[in-house]
C-alpha atoms as a PDB file:
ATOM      1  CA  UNK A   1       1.751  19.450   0.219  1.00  0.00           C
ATOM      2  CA  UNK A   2       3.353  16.392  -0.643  1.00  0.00           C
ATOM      3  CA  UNK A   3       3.751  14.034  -3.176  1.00  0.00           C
ATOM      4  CA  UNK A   4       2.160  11.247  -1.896  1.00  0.00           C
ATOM      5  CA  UNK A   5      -0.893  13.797  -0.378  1.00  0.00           C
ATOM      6  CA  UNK A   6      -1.322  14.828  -3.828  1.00  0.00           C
ATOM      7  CA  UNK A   7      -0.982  11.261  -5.580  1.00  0.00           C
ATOM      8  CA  UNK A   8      -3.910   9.545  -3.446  1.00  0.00           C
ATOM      9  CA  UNK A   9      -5.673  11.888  -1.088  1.00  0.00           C
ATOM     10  CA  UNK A  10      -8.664   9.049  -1.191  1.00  0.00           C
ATOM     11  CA  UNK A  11      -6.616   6.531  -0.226  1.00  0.00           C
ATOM     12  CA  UNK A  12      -4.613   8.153   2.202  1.00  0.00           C
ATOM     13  CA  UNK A  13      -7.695   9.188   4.101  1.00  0.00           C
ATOM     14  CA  UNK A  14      -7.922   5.289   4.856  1.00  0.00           C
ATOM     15  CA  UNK A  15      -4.536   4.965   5.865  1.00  0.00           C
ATOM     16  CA  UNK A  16      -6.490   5.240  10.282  1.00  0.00           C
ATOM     17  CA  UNK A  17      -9.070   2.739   9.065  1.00  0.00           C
ATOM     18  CA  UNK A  18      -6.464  -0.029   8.207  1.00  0.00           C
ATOM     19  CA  UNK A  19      -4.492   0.626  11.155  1.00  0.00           C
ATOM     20  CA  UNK A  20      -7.339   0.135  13.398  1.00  0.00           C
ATOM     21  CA  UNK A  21      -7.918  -2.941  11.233  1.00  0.00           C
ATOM     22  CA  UNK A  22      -4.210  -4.288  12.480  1.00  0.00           C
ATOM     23  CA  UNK A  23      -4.203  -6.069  15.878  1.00  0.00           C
ATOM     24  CA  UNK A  24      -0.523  -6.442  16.761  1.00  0.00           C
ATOM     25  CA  UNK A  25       1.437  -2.734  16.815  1.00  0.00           C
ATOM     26  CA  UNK A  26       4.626  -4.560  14.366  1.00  0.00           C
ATOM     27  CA  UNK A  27       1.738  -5.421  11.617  1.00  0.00           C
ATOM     28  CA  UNK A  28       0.568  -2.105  12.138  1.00  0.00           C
ATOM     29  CA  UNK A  29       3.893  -0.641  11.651  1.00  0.00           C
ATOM     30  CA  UNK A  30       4.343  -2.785   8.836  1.00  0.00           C
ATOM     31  CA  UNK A  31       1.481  -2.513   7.159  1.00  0.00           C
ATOM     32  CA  UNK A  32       1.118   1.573   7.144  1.00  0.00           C
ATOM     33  CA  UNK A  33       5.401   1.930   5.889  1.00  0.00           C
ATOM     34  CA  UNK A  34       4.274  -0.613   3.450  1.00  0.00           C
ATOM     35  CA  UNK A  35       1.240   1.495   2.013  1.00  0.00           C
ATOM     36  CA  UNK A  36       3.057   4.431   2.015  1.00  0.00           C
ATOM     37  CA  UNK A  37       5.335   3.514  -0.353  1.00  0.00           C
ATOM     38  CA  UNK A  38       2.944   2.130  -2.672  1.00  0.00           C
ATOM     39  CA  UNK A  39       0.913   5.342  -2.729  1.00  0.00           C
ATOM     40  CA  UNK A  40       4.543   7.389  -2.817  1.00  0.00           C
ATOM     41  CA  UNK A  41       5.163   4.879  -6.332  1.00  0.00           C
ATOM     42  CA  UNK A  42       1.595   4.486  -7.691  1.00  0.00           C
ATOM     43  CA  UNK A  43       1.651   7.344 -10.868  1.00  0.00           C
ATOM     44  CA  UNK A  44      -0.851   9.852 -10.187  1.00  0.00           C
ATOM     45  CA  UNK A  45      -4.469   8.871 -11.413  1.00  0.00           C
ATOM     46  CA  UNK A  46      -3.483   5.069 -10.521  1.00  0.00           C
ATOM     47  CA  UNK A  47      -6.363   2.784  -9.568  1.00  0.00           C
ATOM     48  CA  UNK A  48      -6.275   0.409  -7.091  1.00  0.00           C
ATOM     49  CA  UNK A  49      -6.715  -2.401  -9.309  1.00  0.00           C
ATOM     50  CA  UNK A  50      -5.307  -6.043  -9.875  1.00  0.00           C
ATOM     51  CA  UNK A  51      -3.081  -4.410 -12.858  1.00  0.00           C
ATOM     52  CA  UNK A  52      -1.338  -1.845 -10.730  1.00  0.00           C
ATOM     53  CA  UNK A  53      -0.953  -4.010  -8.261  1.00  0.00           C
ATOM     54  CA  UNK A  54       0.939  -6.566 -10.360  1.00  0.00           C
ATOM     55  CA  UNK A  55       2.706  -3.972 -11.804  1.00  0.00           C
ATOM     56  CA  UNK A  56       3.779  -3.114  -7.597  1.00  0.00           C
ATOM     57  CA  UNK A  57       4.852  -6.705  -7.104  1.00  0.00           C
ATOM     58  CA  UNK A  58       7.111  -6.964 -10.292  1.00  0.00           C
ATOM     59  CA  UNK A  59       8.698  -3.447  -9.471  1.00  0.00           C
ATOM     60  CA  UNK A  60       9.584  -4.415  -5.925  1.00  0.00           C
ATOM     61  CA  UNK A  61      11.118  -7.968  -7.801  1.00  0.00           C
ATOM     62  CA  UNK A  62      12.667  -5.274  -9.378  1.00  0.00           C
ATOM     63  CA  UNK A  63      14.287  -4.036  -6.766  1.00  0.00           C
ATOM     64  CA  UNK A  64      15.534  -7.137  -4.931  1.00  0.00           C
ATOM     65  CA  UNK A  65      13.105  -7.472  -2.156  1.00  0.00           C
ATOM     66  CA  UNK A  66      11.996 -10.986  -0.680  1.00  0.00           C
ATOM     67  CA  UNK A  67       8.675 -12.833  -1.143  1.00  0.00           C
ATOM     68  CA  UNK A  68       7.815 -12.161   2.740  1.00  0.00           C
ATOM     69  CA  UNK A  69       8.503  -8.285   2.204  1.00  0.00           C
ATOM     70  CA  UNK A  70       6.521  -8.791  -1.248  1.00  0.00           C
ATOM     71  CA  UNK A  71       3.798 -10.451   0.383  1.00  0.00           C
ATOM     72  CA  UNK A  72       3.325  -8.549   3.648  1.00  0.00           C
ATOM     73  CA  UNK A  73       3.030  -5.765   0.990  1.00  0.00           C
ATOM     74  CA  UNK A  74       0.309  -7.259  -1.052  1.00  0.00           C
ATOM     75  CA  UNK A  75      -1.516  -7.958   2.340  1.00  0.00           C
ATOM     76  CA  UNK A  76      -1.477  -4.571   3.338  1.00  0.00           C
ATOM     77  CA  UNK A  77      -2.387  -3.031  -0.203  1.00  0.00           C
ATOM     78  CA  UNK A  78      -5.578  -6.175  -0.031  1.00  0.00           C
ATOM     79  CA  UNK A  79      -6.841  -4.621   3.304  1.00  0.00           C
ATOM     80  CA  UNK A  80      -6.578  -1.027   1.922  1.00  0.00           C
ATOM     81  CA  UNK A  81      -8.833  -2.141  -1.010  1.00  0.00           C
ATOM     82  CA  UNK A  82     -11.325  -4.017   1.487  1.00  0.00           C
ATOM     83  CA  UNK A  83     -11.472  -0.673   3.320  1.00  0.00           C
ATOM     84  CA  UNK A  84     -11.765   1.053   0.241  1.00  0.00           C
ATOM     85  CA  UNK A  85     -14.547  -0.697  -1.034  1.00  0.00           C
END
């Protein structure tokens, strides 16, 4: 099993929902390697909640990335928590 099977096995289950939410096959793409590494960095019993995802956005700061890789990655982790809901 992996790590990220054993961090968020709820949320990973939605990983085909969001997809099917994505029209165009690059947001798609996008959006599922962009969930996958927040569920490969959230710590195991993190919530989806405004706090860890703040915490997300200042860690990829962190790591150099751009505001349209930042925000395409807050998109995808907002449509996750609408399917979640």
């Amino acid at each position: 099993m992996s790590a990220l099977t054993t961090l968020a096995p709820p949320l990973l289950d939605l990983l085909p929902i969001v997809a099917d939410a994505c029209r165009s096959p690059q947001t798609r793409r996008a959006y599922l390697g962009g969930l996958r590494r927040f569920l490969a960095w959230l710590p195991p019993g993190g919530q989806l909640d405004r706090p860890t995802v703040n915490a997300y956005r200042a860690y990829l700061i962190e790591q150099g990335k751009g505001p349209v890789t930042i925000n395409q990655a807050i998109s995808a982790i907002k449509l996750l928590a609408r399917e979640a809901a």
